[in-house]
Protein backbone atom coordinates (compact mmCIF):
# COMPACT_ATOMS: atom_id res chain seq x y z
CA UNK A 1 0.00 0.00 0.00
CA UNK A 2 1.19 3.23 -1.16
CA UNK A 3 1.56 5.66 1.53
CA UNK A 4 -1.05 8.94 0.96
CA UNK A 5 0.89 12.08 0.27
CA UNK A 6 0.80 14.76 3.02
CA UNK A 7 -1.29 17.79 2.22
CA UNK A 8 0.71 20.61 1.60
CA UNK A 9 0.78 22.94 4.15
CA UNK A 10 -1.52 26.15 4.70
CA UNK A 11 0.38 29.57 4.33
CA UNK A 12 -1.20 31.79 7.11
CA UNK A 13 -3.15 34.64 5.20
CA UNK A 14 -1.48 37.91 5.18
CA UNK A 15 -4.04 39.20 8.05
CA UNK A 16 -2.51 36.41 10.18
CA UNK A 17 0.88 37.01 9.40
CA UNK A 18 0.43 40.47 10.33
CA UNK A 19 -1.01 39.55 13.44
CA UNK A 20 1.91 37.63 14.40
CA UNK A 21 4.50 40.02 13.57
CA UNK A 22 2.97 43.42 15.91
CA UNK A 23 3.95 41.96 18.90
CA UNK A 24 7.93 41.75 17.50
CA UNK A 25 7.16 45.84 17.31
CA UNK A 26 6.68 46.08 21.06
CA UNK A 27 9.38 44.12 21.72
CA UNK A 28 11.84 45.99 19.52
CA UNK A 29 10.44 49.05 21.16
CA UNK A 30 11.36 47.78 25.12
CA UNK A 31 14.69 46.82 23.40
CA UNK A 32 15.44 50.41 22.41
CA UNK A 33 14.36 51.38 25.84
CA UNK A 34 16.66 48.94 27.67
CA UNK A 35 19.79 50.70 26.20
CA UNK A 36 18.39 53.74 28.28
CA UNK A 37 19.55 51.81 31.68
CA UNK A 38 21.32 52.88 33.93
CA UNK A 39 22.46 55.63 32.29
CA UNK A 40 19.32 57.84 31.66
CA UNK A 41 17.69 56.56 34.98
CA UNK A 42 14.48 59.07 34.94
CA UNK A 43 14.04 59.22 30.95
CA UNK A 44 13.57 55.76 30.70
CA UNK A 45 10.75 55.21 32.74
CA UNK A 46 8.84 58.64 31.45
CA UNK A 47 9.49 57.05 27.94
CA UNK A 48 8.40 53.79 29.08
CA UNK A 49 4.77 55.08 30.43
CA UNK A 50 4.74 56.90 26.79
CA UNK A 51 5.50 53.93 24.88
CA UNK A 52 3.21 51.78 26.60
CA UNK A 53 0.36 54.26 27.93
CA UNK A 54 0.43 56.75 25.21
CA UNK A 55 -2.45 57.59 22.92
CA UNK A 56 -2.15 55.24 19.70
CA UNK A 57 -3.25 55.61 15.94
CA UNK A 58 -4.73 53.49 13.75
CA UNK A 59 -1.77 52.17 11.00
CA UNK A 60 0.86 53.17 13.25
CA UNK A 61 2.45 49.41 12.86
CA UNK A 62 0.63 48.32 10.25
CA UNK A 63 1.00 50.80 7.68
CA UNK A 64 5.05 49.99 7.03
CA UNK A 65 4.73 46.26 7.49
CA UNK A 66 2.41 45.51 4.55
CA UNK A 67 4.22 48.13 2.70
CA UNK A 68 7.41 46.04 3.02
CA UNK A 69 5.61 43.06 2.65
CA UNK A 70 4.26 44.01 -0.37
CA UNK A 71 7.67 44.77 -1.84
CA UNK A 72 9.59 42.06 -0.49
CA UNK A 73 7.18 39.93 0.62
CA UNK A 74 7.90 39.38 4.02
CA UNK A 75 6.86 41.97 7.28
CA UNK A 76 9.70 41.02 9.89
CA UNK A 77 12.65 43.11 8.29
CA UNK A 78 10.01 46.30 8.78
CA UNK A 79 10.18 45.67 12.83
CA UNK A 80 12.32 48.54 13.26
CA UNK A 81 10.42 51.27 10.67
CA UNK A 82 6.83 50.52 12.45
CA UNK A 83 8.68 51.01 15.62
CA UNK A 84 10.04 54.21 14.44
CA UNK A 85 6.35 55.03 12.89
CA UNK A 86 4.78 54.27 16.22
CA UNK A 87 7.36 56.80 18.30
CA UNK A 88 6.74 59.39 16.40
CA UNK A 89 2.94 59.05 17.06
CA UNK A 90 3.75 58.73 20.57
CA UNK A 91 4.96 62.15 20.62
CA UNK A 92 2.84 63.49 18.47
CA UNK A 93 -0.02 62.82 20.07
CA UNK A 94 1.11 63.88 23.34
CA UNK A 95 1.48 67.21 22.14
CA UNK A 96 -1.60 67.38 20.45
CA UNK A 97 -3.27 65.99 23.28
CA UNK A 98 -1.41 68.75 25.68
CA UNK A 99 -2.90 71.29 22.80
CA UNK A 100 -6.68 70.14 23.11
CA UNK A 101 -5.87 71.12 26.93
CA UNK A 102 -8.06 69.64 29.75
CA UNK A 103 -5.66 67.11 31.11
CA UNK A 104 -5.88 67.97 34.59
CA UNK A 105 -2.85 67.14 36.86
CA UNK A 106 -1.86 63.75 34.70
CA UNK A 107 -1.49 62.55 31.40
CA UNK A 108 -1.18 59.12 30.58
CA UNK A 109 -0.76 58.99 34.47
CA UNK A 110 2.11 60.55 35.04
CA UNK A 111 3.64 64.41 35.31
CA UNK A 112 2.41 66.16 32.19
CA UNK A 113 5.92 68.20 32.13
CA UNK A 114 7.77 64.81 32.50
CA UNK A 115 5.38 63.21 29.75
CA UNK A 116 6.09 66.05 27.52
CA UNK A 117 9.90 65.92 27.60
CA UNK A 118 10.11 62.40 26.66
CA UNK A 119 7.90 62.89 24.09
CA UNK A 120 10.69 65.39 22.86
CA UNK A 121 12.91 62.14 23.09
CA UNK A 122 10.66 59.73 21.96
CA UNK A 123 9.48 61.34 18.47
CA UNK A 124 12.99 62.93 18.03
CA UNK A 125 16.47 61.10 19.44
CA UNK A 126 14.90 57.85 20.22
CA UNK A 127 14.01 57.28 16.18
CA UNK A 128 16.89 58.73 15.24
CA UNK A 129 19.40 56.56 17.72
CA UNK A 130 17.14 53.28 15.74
CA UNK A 131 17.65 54.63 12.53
CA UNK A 132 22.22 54.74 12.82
CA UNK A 133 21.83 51.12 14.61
CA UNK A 134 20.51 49.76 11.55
CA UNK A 135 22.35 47.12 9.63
CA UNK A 136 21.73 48.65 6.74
CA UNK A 137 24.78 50.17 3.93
CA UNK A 138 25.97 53.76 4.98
CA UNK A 139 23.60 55.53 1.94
CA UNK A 140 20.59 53.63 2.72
CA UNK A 141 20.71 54.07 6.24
CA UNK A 142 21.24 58.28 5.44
CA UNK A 143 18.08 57.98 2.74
CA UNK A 144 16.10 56.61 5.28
CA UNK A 145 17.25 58.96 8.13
CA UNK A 146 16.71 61.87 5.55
CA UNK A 147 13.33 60.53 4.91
CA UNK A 148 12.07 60.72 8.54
CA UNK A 149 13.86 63.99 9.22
CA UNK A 150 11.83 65.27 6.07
CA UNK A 151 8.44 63.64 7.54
CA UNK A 152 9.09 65.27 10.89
CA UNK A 153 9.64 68.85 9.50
CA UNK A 154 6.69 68.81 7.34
CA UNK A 155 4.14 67.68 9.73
CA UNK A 156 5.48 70.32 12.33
CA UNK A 157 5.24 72.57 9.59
CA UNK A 158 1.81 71.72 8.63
CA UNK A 159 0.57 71.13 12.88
CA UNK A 160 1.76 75.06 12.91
CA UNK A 161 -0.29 76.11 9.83
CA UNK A 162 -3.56 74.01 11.12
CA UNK A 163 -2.44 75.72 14.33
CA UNK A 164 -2.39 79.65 13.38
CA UNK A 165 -4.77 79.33 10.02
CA UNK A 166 -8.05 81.05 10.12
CA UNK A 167 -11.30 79.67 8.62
CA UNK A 168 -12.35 83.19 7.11
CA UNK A 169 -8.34 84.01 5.91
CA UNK A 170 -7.39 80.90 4.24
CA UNK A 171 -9.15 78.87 1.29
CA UNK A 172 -9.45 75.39 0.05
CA UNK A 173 -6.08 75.21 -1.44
CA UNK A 174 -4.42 76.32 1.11
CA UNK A 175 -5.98 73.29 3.46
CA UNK A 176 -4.84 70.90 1.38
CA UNK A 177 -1.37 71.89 1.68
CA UNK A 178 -1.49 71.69 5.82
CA UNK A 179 -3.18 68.22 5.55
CA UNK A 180 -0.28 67.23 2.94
CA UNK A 181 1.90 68.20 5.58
CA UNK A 182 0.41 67.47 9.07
CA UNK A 183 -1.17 63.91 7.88
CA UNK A 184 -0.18 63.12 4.79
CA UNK A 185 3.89 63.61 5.33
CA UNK A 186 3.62 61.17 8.36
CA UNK A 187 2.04 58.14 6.18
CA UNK A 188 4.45 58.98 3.44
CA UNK A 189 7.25 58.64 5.96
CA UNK A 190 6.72 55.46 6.79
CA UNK A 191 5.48 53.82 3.31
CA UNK A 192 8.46 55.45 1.95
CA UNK A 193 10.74 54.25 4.66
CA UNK A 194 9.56 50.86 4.01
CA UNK A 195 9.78 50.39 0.21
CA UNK A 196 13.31 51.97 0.93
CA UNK A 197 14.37 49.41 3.02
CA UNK A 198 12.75 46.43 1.27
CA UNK A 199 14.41 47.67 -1.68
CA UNK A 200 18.04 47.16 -0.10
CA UNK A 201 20.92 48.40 -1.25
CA UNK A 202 19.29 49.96 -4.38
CA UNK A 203 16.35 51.37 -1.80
CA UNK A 204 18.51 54.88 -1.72
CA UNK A 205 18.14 56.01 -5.19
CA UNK A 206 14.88 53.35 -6.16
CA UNK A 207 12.27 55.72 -7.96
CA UNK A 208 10.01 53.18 -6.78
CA UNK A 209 10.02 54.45 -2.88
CA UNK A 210 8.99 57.96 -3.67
CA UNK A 211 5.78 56.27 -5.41
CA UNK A 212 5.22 54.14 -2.05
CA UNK A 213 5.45 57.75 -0.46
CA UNK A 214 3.22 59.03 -2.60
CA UNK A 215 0.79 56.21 -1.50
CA UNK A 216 0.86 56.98 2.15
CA UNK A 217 0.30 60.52 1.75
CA UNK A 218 -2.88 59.70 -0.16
CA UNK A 219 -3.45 57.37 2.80
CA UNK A 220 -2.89 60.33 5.33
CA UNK A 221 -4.71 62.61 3.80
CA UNK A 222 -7.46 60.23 3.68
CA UNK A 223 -7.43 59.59 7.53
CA UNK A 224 -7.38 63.24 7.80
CA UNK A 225 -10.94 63.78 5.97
CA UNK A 226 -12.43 60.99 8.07
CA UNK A 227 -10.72 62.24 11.39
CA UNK A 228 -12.66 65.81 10.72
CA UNK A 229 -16.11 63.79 9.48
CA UNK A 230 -15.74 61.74 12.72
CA UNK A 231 -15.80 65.02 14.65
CA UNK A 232 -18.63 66.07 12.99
CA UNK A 233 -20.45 63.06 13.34
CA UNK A 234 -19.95 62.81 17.11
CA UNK A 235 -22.32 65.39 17.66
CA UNK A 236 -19.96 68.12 19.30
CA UNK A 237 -17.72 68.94 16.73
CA UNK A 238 -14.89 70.27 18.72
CA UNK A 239 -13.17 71.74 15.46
CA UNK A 240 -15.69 74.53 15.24
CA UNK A 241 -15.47 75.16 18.56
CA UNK A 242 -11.89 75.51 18.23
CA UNK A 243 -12.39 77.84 15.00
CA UNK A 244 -10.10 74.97 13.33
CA UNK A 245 -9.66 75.65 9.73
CA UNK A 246 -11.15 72.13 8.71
CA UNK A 247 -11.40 71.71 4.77
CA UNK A 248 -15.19 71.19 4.82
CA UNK A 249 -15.77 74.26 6.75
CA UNK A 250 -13.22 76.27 4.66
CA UNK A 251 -15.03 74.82 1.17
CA UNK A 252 -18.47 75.76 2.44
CA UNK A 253 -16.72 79.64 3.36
CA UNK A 254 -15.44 79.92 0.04
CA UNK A 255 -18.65 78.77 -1.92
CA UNK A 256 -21.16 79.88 -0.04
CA UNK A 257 -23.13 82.90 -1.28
CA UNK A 258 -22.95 86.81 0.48
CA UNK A 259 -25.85 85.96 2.51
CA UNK A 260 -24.67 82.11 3.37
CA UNK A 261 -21.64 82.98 4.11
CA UNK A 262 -22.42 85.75 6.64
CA UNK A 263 -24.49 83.51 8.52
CA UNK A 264 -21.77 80.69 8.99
CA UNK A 265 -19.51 83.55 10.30
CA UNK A 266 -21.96 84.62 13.02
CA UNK A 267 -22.52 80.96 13.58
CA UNK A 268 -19.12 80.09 13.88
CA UNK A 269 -18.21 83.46 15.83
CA UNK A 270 -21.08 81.31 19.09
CA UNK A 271 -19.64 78.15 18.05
CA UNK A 272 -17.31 77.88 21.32
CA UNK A 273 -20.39 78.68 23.59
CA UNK A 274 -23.28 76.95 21.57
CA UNK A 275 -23.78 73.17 20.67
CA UNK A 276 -26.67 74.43 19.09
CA UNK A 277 -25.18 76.93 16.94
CA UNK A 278 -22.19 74.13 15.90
CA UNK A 279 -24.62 72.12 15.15
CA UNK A 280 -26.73 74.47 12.59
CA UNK A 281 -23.45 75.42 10.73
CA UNK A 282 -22.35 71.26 10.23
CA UNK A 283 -25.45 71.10 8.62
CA UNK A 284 -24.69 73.99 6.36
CA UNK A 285 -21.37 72.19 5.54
CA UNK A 286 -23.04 69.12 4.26
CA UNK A 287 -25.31 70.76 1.60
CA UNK A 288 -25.14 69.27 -1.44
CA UNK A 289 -22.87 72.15 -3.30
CA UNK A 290 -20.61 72.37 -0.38
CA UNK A 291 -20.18 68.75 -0.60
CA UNK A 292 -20.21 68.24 -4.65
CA UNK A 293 -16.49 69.31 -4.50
CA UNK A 294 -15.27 67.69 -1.83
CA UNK A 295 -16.92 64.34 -3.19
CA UNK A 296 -14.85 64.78 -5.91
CA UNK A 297 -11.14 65.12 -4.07
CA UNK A 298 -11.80 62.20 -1.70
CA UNK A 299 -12.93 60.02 -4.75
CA UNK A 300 -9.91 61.23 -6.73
CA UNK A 301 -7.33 60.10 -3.09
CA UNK A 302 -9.12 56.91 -3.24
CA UNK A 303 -8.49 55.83 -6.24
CA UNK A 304 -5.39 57.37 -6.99
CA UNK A 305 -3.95 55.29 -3.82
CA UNK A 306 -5.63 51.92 -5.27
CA UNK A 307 -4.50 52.30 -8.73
CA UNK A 308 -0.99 52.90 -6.91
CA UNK A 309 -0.89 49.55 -5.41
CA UNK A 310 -2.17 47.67 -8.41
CA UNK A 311 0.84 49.48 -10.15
CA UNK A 312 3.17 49.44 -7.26
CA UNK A 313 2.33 45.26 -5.81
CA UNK A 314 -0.06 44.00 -7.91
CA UNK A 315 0.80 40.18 -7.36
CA UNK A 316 1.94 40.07 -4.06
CA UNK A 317 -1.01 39.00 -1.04
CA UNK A 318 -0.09 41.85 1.03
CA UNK A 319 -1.94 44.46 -1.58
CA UNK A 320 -5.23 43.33 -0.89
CA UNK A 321 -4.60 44.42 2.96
CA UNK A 322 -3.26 47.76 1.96
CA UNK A 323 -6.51 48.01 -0.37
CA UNK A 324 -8.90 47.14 3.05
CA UNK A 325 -6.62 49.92 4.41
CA UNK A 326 -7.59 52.47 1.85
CA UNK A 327 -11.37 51.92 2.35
CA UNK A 328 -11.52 51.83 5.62
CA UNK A 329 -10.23 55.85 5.52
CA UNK A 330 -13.12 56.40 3.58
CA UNK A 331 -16.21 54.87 5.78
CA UNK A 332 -17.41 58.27 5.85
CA UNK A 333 -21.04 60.04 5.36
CA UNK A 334 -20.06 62.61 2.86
CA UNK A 335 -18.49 59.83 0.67
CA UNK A 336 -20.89 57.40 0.29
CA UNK A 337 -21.09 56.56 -3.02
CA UNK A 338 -18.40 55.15 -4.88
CA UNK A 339 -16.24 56.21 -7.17
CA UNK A 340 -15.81 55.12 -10.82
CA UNK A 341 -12.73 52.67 -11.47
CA UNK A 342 -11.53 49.10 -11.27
CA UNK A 343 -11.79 48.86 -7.82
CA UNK A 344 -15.62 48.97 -7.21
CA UNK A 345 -15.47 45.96 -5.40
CA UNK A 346 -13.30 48.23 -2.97
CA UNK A 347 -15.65 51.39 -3.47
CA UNK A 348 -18.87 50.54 -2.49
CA UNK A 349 -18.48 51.83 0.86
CA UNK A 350 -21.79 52.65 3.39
CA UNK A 351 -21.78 55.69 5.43
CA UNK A 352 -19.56 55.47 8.31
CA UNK A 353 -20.94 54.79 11.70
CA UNK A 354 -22.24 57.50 13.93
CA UNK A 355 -20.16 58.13 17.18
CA UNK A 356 -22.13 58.59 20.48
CA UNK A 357 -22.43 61.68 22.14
CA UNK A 358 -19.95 61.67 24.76
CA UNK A 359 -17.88 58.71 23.27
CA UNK A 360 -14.40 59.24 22.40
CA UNK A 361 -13.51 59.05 18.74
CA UNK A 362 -10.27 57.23 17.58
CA UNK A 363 -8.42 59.84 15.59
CA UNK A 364 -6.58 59.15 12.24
CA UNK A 365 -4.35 62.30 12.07
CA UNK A 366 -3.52 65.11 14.35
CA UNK A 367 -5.69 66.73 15.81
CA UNK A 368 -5.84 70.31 17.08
């Protein structure tokens, strides 16, 4: 009798291979931590509550793994780049959260001053002291330094214009280029970190990682729009209460007739004291011609970032996870409908859950 042939073994889907490999993240995180002892006795354990309590972000891991597996096809090499991704989230979310103010005596439990200077470590020297201990070639490791040097500048640069723009002084275009900046530049760093590195020794001079770039800024910007519809959706819409120059609010501004126009001023001038008054003027920005246009962008990022991955990875089983990805940026009310293209299996999208009053909404990008 013959003996039966053993059935080949099962690959664990892409999902579950992703799954597996987060946890190496943490660990290369307490790693980088450890090399803090003895020396830096009181950093390390304000870094450590950071690392571990800190507010996280949707991608912050995942984001460079499946780029990385989609170029090389395998996520473990990436450990170090999501670790790097997720620091600099770590810090800057602390100081957005210190922004948004009404933290009390403790954040994250501990000393808000102490918190805040190792989040000056933690999104700055930390990555950077990752970055030279790579075993990497001497221009790779500099492209890749350069490229998250370059991310940090721009999204400081674009946190400071979301920071000091006005809704009534600024327009459209102008909004764009702070959520390039603030949200987009972050995603970009790490996709093009990623692709840089899976690339190898070619990765410093590979055309190939500025396109992965341009992939996670789509993604960014993305998880920006849905971060300001999620506000709106909550029911308290902090960003008008903040006077935050949000691109919805700055569209409806800009094409809104005399009369329109005056009235979401007024509106917006009681917004800080009125839920009712924020909530008249997020109706006024989802009117169908305030919305037309805006449609129109966010169906333009979406596809643009799908038909980057079908050019980009489109064999390799860690591009239908970055597709998922894409969607799930655009689960939103205001883009409902989908877009025309190949990817209409991808497209048809419902609107996006609402948020309870009073619940607190997991934010994409920063938020101020």
């Amino acid at each position: 009798m013959s003996p039966q042939p053993r059935p080949a073994a099962v690959r664990p889907s892409p999902e579950a291979r992703l799954t597996e490999t987060v946890p190496q993240v943490g660990q290369y995180l307490a790693g980088l931590l450890d090399a803090y002892r003895p020396r830096f006795a009181h950093l390390r354990p304000a870094l450590e509550r950071l690392v571990t309590h800190g507010r996280r972000t949707p991608l912050e891991c995942a984001l460079p793994l499946l780029v990385h597996g989609a170029v090389e096809g395998t996520l473990e090499p990436a450990v170090p780049v999501a670790g790097v991704h997720t620091l600099w989230w770590r810090a800057a979310n602390t100081f957005d959260d210190v922004s948004d103010g009404d933290l009390g005596t403790r954040l994250y439990g501990g000393d808000p001053a102490a918190v805040m200077t190792a989040a000056l470590e933690c999104g700055y020297a930390l990555p950077l002291r990752a970055l030279a201990a790579l075993p990497v070639p001497g221009p790779l490791r500099e492209r890749l330094t350069a490229d998250y040097l370059d991310g940090w500048t721009a999204a400081c640069d674009g946190q400071v214009g979301d920071i000091l723009g006005s809704p009534t002084g600024t327009g459209p275009e102008d909004v764009l280029t702070v959520y390039r900046h603030k949200s987009g530049s972050v995603y970009a760093m790490a996709a093009t970190m990623a692709a840089r590195l899976a690339l190898g020794a070619d990765g410093a001079d590979d055309p190939r990682a500025a396109a992965w770039g341009e992939f996670g800024q789509a993604v960014g910007m993305l998880a920006q729009f849905r971060n300001d519809e999620d506000d709106l959706r909550s029911g308290q819409s902090e960003d008008l209460g903040n006077r935050t120059a949000t691109y919805l609010l700055v569209q409806l501004l800009h094409a809104a007739t005399d009369a329109d126009r005056e009235q979401a001023v007024e509106l917006l001038g009681r917004a800080a004291d009125s839920p009712a008054d924020r909530r008249r003027l997020a109706a006024m920005m989802f009117a169908p011609d305030v919305l037309t246009p805006y449609r129109h962008l966010l169906a333009g990022l979406h596809q643009r970032a799908h038909a980057l991955l079908d050019t980009l990875a489109p064999a390799s089983p860690f591009t239908a996870p970055l597709h998922r990805r894409v969607d799930d940026e655009v689960r939103t009310t205001a883009n409902a409908c989908a877009p025309a293209g190949p990817h209409g299996a991808h497209c048809t999208l419902p609107p996006g859950p609402a948020v309870p009053p009073g619940r607190a909404r997991a934010r994409s990008g920063q938020k101020v």
